[in-house]
Protein backbone atom coordinates (compact mmCIF):
# COMPACT_ATOMS: atom_id res chain seq x y z
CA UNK A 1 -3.09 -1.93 24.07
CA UNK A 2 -3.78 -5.26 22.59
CA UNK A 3 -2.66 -6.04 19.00
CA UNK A 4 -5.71 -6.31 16.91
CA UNK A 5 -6.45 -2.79 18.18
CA UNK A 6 -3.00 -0.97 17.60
CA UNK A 7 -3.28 -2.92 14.01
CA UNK A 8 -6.95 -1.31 13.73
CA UNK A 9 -5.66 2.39 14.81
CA UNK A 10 -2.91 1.85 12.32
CA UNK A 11 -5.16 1.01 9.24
CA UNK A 12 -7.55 3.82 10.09
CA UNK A 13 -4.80 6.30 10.21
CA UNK A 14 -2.78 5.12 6.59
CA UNK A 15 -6.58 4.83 4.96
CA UNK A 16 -7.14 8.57 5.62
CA UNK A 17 -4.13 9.30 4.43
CA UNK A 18 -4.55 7.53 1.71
CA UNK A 19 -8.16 9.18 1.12
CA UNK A 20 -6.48 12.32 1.82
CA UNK A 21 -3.47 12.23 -0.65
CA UNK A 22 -3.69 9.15 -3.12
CA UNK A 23 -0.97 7.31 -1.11
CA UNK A 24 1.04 6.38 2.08
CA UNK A 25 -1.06 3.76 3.28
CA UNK A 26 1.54 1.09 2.43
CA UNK A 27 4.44 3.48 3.87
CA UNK A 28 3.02 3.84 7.08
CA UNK A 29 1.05 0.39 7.90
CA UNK A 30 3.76 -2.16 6.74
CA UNK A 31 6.26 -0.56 9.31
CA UNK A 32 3.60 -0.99 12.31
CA UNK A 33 2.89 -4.50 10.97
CA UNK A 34 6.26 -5.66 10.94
CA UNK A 35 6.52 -5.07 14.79
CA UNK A 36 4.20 -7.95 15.29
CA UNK A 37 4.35 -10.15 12.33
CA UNK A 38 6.82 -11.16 9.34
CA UNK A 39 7.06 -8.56 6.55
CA UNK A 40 5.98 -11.01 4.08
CA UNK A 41 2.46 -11.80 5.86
CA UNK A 42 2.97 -7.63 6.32
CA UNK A 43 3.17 -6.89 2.69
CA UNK A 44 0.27 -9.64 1.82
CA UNK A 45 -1.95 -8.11 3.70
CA UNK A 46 -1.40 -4.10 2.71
CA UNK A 47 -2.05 -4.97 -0.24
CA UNK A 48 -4.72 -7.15 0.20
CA UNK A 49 -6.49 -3.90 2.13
CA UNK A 50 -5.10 -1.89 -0.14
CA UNK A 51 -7.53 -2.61 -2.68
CA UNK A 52 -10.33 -1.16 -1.25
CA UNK A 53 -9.15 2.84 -0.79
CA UNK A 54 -7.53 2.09 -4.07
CA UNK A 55 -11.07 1.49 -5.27
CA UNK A 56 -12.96 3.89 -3.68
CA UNK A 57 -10.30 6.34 -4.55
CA UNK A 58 -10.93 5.43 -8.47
CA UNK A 59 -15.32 5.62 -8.07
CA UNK A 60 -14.58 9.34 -6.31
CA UNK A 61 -11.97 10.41 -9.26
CA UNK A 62 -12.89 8.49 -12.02
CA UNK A 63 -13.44 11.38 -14.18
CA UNK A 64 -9.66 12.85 -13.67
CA UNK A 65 -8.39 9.63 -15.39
CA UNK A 66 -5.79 9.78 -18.42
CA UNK A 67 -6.48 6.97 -20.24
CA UNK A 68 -3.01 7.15 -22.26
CA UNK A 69 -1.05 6.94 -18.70
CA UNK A 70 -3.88 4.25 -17.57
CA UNK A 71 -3.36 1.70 -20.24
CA UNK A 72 0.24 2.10 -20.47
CA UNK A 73 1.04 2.31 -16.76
CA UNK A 74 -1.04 -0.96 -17.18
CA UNK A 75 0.64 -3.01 -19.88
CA UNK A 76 4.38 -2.03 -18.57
CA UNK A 77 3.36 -2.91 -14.82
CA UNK A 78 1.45 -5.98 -15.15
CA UNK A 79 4.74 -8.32 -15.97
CA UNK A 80 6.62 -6.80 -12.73
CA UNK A 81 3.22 -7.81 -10.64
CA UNK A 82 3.61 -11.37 -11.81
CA UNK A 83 7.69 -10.94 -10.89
CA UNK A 84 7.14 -9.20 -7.58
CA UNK A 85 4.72 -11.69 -6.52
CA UNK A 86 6.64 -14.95 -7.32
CA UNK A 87 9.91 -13.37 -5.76
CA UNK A 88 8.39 -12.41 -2.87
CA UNK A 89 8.70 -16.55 -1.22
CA UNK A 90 12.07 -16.69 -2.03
CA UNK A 91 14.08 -13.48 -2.22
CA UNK A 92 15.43 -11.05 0.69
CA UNK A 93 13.99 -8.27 1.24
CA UNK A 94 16.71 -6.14 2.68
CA UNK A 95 18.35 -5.05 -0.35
CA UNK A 96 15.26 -4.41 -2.54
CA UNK A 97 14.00 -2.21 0.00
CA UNK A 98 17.28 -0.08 0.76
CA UNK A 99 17.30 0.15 -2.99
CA UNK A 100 13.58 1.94 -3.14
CA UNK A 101 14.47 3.72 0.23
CA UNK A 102 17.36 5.58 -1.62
CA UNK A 103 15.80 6.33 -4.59
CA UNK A 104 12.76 8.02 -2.90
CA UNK A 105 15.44 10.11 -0.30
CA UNK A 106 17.06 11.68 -3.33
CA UNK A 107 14.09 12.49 -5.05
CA UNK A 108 12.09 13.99 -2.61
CA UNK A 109 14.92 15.55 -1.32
CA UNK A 110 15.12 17.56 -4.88
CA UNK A 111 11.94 18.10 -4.84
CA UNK A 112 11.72 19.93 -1.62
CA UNK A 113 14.81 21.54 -2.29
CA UNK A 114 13.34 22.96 -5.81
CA UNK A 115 10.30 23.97 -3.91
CA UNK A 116 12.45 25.96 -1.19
CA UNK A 117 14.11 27.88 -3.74
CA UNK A 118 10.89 28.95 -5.53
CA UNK A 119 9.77 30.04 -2.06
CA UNK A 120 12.68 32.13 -1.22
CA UNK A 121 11.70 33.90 -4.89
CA UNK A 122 8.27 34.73 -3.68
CA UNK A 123 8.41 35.05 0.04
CA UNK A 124 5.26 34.84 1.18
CA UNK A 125 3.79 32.71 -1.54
CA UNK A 126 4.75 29.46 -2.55
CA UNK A 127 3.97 28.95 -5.82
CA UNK A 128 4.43 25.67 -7.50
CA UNK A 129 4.45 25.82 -11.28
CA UNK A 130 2.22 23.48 -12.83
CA UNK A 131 4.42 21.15 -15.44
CA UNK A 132 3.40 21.01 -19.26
CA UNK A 133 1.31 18.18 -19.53
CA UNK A 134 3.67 15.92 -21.49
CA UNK A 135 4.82 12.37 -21.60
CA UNK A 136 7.76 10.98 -20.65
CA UNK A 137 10.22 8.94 -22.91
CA UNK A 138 8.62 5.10 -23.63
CA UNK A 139 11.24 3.87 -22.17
CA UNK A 140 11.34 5.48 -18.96
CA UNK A 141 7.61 5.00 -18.68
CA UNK A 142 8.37 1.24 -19.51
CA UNK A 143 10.98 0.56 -17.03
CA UNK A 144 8.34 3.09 -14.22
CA UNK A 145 5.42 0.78 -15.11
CA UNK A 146 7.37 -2.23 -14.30
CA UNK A 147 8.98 -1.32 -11.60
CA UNK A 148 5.62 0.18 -9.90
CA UNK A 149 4.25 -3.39 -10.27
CA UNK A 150 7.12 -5.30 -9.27
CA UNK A 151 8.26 -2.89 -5.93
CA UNK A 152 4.38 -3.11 -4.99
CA UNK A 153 3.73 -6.68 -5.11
CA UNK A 154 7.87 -7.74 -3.83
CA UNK A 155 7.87 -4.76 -0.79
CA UNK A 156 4.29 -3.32 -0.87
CA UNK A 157 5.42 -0.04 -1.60
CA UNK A 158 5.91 1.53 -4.89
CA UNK A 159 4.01 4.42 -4.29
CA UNK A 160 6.93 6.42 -4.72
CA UNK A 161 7.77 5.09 -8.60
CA UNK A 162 3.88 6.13 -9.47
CA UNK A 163 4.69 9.44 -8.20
CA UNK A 164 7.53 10.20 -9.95
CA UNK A 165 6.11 9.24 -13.26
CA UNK A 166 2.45 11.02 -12.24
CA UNK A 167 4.23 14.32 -11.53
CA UNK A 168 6.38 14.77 -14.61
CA UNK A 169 3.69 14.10 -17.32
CA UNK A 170 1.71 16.91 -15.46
CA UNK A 171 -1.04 15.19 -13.02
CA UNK A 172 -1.96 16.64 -9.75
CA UNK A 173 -4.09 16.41 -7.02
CA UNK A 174 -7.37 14.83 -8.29
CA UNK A 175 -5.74 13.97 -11.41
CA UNK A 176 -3.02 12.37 -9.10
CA UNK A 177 -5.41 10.43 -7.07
CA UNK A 178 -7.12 9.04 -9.62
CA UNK A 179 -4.65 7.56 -11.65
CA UNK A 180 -2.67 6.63 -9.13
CA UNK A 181 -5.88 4.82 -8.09
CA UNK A 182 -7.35 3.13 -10.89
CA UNK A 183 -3.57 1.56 -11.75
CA UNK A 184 -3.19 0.77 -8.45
CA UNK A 185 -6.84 -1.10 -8.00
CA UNK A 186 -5.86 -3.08 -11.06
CA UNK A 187 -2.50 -4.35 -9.67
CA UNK A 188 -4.15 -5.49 -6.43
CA UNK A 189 -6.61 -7.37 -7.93
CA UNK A 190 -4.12 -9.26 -9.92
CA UNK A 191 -2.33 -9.65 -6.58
CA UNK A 192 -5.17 -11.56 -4.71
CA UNK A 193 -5.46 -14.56 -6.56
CA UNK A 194 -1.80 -14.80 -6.80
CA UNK A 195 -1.17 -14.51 -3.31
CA UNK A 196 -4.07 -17.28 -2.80
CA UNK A 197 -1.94 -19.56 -5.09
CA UNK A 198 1.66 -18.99 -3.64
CA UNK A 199 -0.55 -19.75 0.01
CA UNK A 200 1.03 -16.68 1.70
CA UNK A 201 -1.54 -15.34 2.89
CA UNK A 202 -1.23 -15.36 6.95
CA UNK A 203 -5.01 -17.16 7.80
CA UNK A 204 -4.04 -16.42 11.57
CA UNK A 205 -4.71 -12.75 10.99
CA UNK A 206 -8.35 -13.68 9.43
CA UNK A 207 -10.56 -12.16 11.64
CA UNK A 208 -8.55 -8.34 12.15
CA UNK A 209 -8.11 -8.85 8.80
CA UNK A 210 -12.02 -8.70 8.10
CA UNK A 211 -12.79 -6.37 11.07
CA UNK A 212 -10.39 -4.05 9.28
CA UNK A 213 -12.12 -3.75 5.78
CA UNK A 214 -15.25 -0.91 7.33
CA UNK A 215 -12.68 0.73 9.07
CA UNK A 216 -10.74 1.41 6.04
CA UNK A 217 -13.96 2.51 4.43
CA UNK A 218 -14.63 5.27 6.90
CA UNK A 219 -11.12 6.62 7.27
CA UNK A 220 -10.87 6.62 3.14
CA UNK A 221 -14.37 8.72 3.05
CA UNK A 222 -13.20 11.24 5.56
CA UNK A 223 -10.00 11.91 3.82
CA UNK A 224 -12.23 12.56 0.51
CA UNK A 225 -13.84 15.40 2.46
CA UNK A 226 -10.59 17.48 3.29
CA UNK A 227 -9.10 16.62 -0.60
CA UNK A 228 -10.33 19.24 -1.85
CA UNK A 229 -9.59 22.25 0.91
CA UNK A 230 -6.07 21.42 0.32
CA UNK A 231 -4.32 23.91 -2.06
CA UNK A 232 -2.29 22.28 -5.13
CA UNK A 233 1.43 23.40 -4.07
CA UNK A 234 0.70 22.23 -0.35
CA UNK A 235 -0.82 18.90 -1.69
CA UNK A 236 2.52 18.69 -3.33
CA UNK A 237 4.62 19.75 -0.75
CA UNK A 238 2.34 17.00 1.88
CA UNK A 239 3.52 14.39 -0.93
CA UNK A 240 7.27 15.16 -0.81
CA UNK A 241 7.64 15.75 3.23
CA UNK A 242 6.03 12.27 3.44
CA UNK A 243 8.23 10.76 0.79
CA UNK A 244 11.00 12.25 2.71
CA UNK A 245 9.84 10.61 6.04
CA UNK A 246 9.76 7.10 4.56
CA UNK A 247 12.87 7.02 2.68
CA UNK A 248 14.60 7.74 5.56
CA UNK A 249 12.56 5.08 7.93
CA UNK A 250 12.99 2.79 5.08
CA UNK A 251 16.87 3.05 5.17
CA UNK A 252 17.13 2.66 8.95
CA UNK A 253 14.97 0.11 8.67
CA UNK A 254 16.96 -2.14 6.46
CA UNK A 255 20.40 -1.14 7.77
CA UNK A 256 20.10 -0.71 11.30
CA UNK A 257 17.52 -2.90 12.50
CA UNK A 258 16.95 -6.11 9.78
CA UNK A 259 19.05 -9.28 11.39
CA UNK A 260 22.42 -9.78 9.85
């Protein structure tokens, strides 16, 4: 298969996930892309695509939004764009990434360990409890703001920061799409002009690049449709296998197969 068409495959799938579940599009396209260009021009351009389910994702769940966990999500994350963005020309990669790729295997790991055991209390039915809505302590919410920013715009994804902080102050499913979304759509549009300015973006990829933006727009729509036939606990248990899958990939990624 030629390039621009495995590249095209890949976006379609990661949109519909992303359509599907509010995330993953980053976790499973940047891997693909790295096979057949530099993870820098990788990252640039996720998020530069990223944008639009992010945005579409937002005009679908718009009413879900929390404005508190909006604004502040906001605020905290916007400095670690700006940080992410500069670092991203000068620093390696390797041990930022191994850092995120551990962080997400031992959370999703208790997560699907915590859902296991409330399985094997009612066989037969999984039942996830739905948290108290609550907030988090300011300063873990400041230090998970930044770091969403500054993972998204240094590796391209932070997904897994956003869902940590989502899921412990009590949003799911549409409520977890849509904030993840609308923080998410404001981050990337900070990203483009400062990608534009740091002249990382890879011009030689201009054309799948542009080929690829109504392809994303159909795969995103089609995950919308199935959203809502998914129960709550399996939307959450979806969200941990696949945080599961990438931590590992991410940390034989960056210690078995990066060039020492």
């Amino acid at each position: 298969m030629d390039f621009p068409f495995i590249i095209l495959l890949a976006v379609f799938i990661s949109s519909f996930i992303y359509g599907l579940i509010g995330f993953g599009d980053a976790l499973i396209l940047i891997p693909i892309l790295t096979l057949f260009i530099s993870i820098q021009s990788a990252v640039v351009l996720v998020n530069l695509w990223g944008v639009v389910p992010s945005l579409l994702n937002l005009i679908k769940y718009f009413k879900f939004i929390d404005k508190k966990f909006f604004f502040r999500g906001v605020i905290t994350g916007i400095p670690g764009v700006f940080v992410g963005t500069l670092l991203i020309v000068i620093l390696p990669l390797r041990w930022i990434e191994l850092t995120l790729g551990l962080f997400v295997l031992v959370y999703s790991t208790l997560k699907i360990i915590k859902f296991r055991n409330k399985f094997e209390k009612t066989p037969g039915s999984i039942i996830i409890d739905k948290p108290d809505e609550h907030y988090l302590p300011n300063s873990v919410l400041v230090i998970g703001g930044f770091s969403y920013g500054f993972f998204g715009a240094l590796i391209g994804a932070a997904g897994p920061i956003n869902i940590a902080l989502l899921e412990n102050t009590g949003h799911h499913r549409e409520e977890f799409i849509g904030n993840f979304a609308a923080i998410s759509t404001v981050f990337g549009l900070i990203r483009i002009p400062l990608y534009l300015t740091q002249h990382i973006f890879p011009t030689e990829y201009l054309l799948v690049f542009l080929i690829a933006f109504p392809v994303i727009f159909i795969a995103t729509k089609i995950g919308h449709i199935i959203t809502p036939k998914i129960k709550v606990n399996s939307f959450q248990l979806i969200i941990h296998l696949m945080l599961f899958i990438s931590s590992i990939r991410t940390i034989l990624m960056t210690t078995l197969f990066y060039d020492t």
